[in-house]
N, C-alpha and C. Protein backbone atom coordinates (compact mmCIF):
# COMPACT_ATOMS: atom_id res chain seq x y z
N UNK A 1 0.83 -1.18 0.00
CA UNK A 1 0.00 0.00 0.00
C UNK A 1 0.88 1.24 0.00
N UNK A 2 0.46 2.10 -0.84
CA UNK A 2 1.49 3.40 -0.99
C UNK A 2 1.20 4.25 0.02
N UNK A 3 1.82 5.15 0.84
CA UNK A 3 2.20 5.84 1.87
C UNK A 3 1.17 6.69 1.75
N UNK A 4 0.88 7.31 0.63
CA UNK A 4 0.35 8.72 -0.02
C UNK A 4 -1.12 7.79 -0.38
N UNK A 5 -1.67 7.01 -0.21
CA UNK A 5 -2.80 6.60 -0.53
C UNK A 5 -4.03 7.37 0.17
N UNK A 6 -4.13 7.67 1.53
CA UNK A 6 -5.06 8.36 2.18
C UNK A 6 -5.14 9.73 2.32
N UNK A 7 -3.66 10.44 1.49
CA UNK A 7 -3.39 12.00 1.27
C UNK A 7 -3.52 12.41 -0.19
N UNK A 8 -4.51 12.19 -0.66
CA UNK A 8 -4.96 12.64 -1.95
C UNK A 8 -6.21 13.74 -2.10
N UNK A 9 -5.92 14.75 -3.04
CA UNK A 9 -6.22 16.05 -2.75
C UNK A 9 -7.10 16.32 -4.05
N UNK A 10 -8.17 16.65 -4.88
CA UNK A 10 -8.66 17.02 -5.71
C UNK A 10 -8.76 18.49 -5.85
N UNK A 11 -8.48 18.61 -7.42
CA UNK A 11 -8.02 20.45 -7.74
C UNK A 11 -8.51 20.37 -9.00
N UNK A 12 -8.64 21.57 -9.38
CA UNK A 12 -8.96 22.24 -10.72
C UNK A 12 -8.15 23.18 -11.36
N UNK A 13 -7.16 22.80 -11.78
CA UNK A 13 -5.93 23.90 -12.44
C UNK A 13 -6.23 23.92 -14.41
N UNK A 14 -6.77 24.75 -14.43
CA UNK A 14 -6.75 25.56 -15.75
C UNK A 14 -7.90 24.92 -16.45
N UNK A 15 -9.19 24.45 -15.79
CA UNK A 15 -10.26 23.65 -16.12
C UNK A 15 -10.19 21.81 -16.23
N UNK A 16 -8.83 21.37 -15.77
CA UNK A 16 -8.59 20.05 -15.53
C UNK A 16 -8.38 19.69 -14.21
N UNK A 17 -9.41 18.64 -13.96
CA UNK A 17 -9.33 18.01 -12.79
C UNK A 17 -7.99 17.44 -12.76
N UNK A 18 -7.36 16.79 -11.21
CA UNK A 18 -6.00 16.22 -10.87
C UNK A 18 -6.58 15.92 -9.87
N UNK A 19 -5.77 14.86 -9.45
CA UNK A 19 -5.34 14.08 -8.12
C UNK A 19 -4.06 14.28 -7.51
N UNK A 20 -4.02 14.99 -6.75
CA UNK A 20 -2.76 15.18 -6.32
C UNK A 20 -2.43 14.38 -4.50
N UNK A 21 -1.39 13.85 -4.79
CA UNK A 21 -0.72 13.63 -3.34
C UNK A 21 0.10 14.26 -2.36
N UNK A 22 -0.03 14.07 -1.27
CA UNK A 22 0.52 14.71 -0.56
C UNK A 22 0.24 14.97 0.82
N UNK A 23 0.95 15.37 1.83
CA UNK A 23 0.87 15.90 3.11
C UNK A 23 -0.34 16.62 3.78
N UNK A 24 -0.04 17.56 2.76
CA UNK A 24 -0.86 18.97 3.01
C UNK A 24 -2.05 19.82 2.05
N UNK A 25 -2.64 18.74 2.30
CA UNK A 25 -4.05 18.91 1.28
C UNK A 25 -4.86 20.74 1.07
N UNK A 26 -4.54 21.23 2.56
CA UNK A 26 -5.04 22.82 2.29
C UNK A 26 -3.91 23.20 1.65
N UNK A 27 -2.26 23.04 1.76
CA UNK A 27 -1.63 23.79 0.65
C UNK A 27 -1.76 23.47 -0.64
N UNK A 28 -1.77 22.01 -0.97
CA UNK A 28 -2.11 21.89 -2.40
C UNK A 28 -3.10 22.67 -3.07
N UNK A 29 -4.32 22.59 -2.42
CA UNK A 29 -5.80 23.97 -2.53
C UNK A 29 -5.11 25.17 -2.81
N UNK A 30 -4.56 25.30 -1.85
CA UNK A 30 -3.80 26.92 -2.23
C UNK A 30 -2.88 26.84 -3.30
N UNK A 31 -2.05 26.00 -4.15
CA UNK A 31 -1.37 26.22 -4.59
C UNK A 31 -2.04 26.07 -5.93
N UNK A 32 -2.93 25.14 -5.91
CA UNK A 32 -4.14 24.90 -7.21
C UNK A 32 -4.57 26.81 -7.49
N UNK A 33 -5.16 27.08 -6.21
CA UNK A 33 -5.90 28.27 -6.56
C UNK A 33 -5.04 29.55 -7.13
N UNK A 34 -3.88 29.72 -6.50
CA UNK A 34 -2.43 30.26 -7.01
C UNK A 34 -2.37 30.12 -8.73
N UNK A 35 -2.45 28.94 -9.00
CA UNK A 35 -2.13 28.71 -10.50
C UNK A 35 -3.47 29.31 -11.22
N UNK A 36 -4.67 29.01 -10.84
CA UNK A 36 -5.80 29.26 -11.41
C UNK A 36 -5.68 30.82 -11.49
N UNK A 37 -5.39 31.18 -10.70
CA UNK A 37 -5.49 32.89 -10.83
C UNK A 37 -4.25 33.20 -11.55
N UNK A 38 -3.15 32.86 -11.97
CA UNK A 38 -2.29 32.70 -13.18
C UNK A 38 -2.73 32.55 -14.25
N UNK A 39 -3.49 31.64 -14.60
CA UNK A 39 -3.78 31.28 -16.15
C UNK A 39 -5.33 32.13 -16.00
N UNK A 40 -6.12 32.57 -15.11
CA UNK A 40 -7.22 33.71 -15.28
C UNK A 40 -6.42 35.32 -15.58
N UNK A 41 -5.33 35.31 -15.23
CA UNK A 41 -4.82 36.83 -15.70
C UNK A 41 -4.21 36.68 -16.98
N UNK A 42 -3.66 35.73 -17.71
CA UNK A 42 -3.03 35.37 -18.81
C UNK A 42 -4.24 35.26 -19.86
N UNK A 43 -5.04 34.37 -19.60
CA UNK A 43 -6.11 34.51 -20.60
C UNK A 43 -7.10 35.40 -20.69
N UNK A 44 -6.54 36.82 -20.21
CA UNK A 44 -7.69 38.04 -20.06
C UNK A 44 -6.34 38.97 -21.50
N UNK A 45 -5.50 38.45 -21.92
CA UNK A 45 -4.51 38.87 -22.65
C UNK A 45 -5.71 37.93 -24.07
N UNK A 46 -5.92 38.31 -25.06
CA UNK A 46 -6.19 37.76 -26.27
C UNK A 46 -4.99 36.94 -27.16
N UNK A 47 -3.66 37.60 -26.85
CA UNK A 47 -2.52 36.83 -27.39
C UNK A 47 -2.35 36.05 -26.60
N UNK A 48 -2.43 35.66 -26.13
CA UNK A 48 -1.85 34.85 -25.30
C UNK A 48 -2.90 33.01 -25.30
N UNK A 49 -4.58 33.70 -25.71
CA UNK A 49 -5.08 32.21 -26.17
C UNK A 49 -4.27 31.61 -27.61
N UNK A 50 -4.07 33.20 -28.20
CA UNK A 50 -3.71 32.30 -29.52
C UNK A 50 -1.97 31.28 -29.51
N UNK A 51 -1.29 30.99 -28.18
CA UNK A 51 -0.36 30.91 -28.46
C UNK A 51 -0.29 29.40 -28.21
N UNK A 52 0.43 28.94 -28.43
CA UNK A 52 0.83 27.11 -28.39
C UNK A 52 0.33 26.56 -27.46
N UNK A 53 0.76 25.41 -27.19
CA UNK A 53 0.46 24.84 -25.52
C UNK A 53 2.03 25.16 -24.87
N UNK A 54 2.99 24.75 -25.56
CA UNK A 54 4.59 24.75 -25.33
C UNK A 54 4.87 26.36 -24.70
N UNK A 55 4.10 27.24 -25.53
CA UNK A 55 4.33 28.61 -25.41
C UNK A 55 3.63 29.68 -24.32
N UNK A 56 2.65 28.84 -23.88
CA UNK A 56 1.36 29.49 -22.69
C UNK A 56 2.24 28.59 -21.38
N UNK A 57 2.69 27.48 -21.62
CA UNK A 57 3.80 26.63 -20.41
C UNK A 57 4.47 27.74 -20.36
N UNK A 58 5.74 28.02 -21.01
CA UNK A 58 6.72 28.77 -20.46
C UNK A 58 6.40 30.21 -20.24
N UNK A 59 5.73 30.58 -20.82
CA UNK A 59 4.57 31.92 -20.51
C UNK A 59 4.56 31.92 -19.29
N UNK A 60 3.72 30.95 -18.59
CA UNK A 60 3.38 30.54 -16.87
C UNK A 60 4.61 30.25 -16.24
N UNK A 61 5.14 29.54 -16.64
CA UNK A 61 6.50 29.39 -15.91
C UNK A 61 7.22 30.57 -15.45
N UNK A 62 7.54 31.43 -16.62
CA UNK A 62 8.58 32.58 -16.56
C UNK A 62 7.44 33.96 -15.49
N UNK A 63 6.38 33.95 -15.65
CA UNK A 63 5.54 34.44 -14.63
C UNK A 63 5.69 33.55 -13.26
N UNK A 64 5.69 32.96 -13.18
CA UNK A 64 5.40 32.07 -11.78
C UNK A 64 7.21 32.51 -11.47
N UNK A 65 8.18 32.06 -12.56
CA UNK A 65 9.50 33.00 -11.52
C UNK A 65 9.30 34.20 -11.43
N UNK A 66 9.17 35.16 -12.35
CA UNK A 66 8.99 36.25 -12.08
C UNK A 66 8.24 36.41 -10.51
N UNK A 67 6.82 35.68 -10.19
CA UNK A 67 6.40 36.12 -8.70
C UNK A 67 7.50 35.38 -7.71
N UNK A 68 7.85 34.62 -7.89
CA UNK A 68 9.04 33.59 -6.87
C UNK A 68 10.35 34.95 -6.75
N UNK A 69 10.59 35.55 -7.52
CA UNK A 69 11.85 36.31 -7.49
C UNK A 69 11.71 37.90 -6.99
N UNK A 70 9.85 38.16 -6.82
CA UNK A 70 10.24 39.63 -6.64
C UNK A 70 9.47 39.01 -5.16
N UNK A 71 9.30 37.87 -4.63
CA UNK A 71 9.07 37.62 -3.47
C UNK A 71 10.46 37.59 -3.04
N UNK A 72 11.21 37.10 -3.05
CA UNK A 72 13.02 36.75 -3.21
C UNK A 72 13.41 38.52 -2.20
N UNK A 73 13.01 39.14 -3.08
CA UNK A 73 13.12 40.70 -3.29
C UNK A 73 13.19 41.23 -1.66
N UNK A 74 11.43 40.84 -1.98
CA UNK A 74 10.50 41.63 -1.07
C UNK A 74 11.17 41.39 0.23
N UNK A 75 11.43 39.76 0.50
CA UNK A 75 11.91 39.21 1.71
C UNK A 75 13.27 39.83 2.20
N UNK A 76 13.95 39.96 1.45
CA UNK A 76 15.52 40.79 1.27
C UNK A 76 14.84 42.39 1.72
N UNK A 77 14.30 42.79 1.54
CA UNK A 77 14.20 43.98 1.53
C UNK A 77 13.90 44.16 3.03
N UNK A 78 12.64 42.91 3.35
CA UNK A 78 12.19 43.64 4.71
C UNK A 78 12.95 42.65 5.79
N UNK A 79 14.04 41.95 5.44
CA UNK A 79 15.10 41.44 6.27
C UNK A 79 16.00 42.72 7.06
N UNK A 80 16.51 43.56 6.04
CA UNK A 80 16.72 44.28 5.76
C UNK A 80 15.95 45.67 6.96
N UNK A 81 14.90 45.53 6.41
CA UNK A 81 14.09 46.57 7.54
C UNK A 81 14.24 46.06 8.96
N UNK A 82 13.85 44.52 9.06
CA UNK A 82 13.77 44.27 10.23
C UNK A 82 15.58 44.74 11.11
N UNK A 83 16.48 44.09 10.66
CA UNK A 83 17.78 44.56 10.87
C UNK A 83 18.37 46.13 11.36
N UNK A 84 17.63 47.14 10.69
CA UNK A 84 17.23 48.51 10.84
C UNK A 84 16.97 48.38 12.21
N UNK A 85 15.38 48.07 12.12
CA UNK A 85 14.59 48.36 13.23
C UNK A 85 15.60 47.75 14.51
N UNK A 86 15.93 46.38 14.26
CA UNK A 86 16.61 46.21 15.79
C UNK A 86 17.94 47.07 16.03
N UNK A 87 18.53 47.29 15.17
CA UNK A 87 19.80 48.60 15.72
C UNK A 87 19.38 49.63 16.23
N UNK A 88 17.91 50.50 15.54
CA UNK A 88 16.94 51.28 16.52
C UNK A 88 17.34 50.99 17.49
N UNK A 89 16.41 49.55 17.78
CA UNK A 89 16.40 49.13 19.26
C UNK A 89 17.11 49.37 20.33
N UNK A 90 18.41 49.09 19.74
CA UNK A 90 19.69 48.52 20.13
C UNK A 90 19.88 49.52 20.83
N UNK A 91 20.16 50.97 20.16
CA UNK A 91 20.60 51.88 20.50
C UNK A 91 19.44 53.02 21.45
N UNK A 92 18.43 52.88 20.85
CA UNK A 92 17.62 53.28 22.05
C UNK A 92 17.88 52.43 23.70
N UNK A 93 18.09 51.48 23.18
CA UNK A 93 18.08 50.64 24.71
C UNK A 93 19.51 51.18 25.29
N UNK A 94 20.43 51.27 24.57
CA UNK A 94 21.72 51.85 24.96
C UNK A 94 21.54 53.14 25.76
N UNK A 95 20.65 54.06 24.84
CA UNK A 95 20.97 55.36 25.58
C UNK A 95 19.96 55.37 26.48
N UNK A 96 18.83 54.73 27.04
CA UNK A 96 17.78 54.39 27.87
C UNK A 96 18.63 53.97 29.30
N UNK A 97 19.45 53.18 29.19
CA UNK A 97 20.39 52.37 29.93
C UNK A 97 21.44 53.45 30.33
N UNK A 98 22.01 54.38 29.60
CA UNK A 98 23.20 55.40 29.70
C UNK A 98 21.91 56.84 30.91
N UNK A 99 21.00 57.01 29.94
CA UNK A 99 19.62 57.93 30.44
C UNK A 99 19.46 57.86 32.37
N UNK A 100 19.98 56.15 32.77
CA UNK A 100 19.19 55.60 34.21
C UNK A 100 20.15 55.65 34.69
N UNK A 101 21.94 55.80 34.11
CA UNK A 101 22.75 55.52 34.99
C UNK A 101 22.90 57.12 35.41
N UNK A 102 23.03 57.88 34.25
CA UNK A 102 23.37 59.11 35.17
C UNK A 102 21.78 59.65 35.75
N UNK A 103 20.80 59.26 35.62
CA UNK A 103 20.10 59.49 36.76
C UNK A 103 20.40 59.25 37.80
N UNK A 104 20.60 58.45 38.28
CA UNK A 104 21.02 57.43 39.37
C UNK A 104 22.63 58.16 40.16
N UNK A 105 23.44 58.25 39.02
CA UNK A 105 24.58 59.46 39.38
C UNK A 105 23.87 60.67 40.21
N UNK A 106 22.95 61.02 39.49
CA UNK A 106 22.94 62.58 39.64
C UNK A 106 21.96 62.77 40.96
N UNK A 107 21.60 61.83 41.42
CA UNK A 107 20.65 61.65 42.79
C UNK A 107 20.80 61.12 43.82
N UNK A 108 22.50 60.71 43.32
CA UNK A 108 23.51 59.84 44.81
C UNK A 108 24.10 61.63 45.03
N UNK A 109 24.74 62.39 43.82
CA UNK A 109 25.49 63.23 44.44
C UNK A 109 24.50 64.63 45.08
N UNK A 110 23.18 64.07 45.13
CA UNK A 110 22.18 64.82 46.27
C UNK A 110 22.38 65.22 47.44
């Protein structure tokens, strides 16, 4: 009996049913629905029905990197922010910390 026998997932990607296996039956859903809204923005293009099957594939493909790479981006970017924000931190906490000591100075030499 195959492992994947009781993790099988039904989808609708580009008006064809599939059976798909797997783990994670709500991501497969999501990833079905992901594609469907790919080939619904592509075929709102008129060139794009008229083009091959070979040619609407790599069409989708080179879109699907294209979203994989300016996610790539996005993540870099707000790595990036986050990194920012904690040196903020950092340094607020520094001078917060510098702020209590000479308080603390300035109310011993009272």
């Amino acid at each position: 009996m195959d492992i994947m026998d009781d993790n099988k997932t039904r989808v609708v990607i580009a008006g064809k049913g599939f059976i798909l296996s797997g783990y994670e039956s709500e991501h497969l859903k999501k990833v079905a629905d992901y594609l469907n809204k790919k080939y619904d923005e592509a075929n709102e293009q008129e060139s794009f029905k008229a083009l091959t099957y070979d040619t609407k594939s790599l069409y989708m493909q080179l879109n699907i990197a294209d979203d994989y790479f300016k996610a790539l981006d996005e993540i870099e970017r707000l790595k990036g922010e986050i990194e920012n924000k904690n040196n903020e931190l950092y340094d607020m906490k520094h001078e917060l910390v510098t702020a209590q000591i000479q308080v603390r100075q300035a109310s011993k030499k009272k």
